[in-house]
C-alpha atoms as a PDB file:
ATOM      1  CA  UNK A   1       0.000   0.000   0.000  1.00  0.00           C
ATOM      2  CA  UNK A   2       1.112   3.354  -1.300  1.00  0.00           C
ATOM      3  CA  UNK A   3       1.665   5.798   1.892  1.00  0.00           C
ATOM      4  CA  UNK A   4      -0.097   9.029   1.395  1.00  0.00           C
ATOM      5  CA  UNK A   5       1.689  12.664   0.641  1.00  0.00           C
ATOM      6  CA  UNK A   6       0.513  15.438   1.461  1.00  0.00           C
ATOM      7  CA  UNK A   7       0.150  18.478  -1.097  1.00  0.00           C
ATOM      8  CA  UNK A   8       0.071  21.855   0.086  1.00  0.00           C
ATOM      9  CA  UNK A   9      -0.975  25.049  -2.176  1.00  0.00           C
ATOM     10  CA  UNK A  10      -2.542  28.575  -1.396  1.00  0.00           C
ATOM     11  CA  UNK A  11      -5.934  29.466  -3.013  1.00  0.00           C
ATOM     12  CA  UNK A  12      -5.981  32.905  -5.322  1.00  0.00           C
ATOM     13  CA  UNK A  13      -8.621  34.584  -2.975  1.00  0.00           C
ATOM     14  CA  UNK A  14     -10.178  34.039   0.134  1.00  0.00           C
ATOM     15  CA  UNK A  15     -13.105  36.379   1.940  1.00  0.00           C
ATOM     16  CA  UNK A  16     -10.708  37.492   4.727  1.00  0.00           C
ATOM     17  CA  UNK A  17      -8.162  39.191   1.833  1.00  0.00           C
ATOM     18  CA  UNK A  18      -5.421  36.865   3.318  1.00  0.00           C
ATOM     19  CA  UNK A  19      -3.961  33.823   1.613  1.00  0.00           C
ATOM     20  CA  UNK A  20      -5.549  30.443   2.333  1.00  0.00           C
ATOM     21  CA  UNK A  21      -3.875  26.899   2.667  1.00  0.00           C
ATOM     22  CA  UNK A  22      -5.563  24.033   1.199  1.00  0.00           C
ATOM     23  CA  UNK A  23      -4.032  20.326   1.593  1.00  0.00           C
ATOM     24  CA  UNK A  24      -4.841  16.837   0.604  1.00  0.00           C
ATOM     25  CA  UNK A  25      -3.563  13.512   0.413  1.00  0.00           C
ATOM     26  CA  UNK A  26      -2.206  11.861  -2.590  1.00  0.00           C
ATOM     27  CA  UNK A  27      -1.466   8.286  -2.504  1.00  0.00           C
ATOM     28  CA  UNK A  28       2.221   8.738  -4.492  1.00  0.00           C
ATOM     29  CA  UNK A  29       5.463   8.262  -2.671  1.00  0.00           C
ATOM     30  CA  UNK A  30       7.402  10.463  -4.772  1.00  0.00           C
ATOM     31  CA  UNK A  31       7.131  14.000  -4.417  1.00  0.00           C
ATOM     32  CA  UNK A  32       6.211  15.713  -7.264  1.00  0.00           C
ATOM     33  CA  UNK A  33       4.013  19.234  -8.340  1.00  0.00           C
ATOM     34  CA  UNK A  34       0.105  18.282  -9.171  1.00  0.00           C
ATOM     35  CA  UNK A  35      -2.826  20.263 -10.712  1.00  0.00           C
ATOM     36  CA  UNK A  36      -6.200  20.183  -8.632  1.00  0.00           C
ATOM     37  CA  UNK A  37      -9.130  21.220 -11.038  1.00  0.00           C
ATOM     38  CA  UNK A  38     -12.078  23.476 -10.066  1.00  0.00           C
ATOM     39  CA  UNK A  39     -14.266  21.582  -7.261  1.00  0.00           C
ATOM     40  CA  UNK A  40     -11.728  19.092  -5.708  1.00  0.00           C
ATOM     41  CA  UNK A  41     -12.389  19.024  -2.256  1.00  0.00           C
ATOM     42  CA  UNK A  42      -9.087  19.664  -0.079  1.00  0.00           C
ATOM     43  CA  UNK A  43      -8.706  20.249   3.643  1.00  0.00           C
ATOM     44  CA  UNK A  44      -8.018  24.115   4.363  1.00  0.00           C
ATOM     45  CA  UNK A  45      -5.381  24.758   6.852  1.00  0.00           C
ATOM     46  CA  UNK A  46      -4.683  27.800   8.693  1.00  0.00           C
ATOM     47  CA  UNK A  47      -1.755  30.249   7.992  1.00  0.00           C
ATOM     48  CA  UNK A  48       0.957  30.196   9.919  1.00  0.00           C
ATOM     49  CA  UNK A  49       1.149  26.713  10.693  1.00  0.00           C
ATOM     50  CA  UNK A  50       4.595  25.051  10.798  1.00  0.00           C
ATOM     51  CA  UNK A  51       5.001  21.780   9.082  1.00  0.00           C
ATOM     52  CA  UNK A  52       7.001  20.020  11.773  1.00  0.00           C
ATOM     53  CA  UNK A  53       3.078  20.454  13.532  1.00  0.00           C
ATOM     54  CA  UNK A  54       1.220  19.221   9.896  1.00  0.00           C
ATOM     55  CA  UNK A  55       3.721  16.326   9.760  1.00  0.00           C
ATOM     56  CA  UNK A  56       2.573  14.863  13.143  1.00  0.00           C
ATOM     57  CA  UNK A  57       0.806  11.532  11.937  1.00  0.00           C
ATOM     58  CA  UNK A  58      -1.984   9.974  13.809  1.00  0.00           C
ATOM     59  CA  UNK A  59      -4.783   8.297  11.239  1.00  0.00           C
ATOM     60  CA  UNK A  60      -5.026  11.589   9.510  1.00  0.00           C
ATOM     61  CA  UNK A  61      -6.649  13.162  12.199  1.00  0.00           C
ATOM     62  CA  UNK A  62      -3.953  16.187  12.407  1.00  0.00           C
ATOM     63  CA  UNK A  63      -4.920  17.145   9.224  1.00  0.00           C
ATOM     64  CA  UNK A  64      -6.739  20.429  10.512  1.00  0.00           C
ATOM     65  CA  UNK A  65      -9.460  22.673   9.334  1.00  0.00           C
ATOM     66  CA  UNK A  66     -12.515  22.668   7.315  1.00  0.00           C
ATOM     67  CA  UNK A  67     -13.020  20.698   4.074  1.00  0.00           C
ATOM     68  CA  UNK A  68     -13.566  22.929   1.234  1.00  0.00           C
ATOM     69  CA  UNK A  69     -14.542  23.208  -2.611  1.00  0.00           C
ATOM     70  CA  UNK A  70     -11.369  24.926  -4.850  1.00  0.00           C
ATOM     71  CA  UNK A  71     -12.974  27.442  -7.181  1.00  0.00           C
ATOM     72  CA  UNK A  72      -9.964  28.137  -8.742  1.00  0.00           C
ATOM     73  CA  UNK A  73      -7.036  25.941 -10.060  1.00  0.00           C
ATOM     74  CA  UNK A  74      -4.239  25.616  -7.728  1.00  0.00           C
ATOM     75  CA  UNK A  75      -0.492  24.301  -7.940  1.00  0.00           C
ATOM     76  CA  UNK A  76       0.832  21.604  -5.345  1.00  0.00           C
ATOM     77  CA  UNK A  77       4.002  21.165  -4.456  1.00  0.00           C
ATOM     78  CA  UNK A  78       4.749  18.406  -1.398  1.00  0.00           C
ATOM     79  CA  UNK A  79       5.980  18.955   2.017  1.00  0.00           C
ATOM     80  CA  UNK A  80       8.613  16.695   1.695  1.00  0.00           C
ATOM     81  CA  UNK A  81      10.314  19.219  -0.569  1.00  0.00           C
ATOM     82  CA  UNK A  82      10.381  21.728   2.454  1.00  0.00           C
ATOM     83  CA  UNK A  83      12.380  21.664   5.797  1.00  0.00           C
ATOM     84  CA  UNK A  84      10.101  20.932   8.424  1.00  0.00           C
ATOM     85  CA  UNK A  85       9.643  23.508  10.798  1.00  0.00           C
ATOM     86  CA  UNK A  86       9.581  26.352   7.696  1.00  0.00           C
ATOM     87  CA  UNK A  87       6.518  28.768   7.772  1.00  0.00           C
ATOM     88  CA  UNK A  88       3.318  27.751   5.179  1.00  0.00           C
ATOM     89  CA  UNK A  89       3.113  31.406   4.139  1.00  0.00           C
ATOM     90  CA  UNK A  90       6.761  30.313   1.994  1.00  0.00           C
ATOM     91  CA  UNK A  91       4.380  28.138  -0.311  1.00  0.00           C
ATOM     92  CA  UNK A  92       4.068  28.799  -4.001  1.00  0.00           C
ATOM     93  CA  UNK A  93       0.912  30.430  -5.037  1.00  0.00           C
ATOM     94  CA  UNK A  94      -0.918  29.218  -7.908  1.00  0.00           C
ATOM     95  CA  UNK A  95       0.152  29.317 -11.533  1.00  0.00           C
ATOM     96  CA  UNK A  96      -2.078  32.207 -13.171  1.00  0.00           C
END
């Protein structure tokens, strides 16, 4: 069984006029960038958190936040491509 990654990518808008974090699990062990279309349902994460605190595994249940709808293509790029500890807000923004 593949283990899951976890994709990480900040939405083009949000209503609060700050950046949004949306993550979701891909079942690939290699880390790669990924497209997710309009309407894929991702987990949104608040900003600010550090990734040695969204690498914590426990049967997915530190994945925090609210499961949303993406209205807007977004760009993933894995955590395992960042140091842990590092600040979300250093995460790519969508391709335009």
């Amino acid at each position: 069984m593949s283990r899951m990654q976890f994709y990480i990518a900040k939405t083009k808008t949000d209503r609060n006029s700050a950046n949004i974090l949306a993550v979701f699990a891909c079942g690939r062990d290699e880390p790669q960038w990924c497209w997710v279309p309009v309407g894929f349902v991702v987990q949104l994460i608040n900003q600010g958190v550090p990734f040695n605190t969204l690498l914590k595994r426990s049967d997915n249940d530190y994945v925090k936040g609210a499961r949303v709808e993406v209205h807007d293509e977004v760009f993933l790029r894995t955590v395992a491509n960042n140091t842990p500890g590092d600040s979300l807000d250093n995460l790519p923004t969508i391709v335009e």
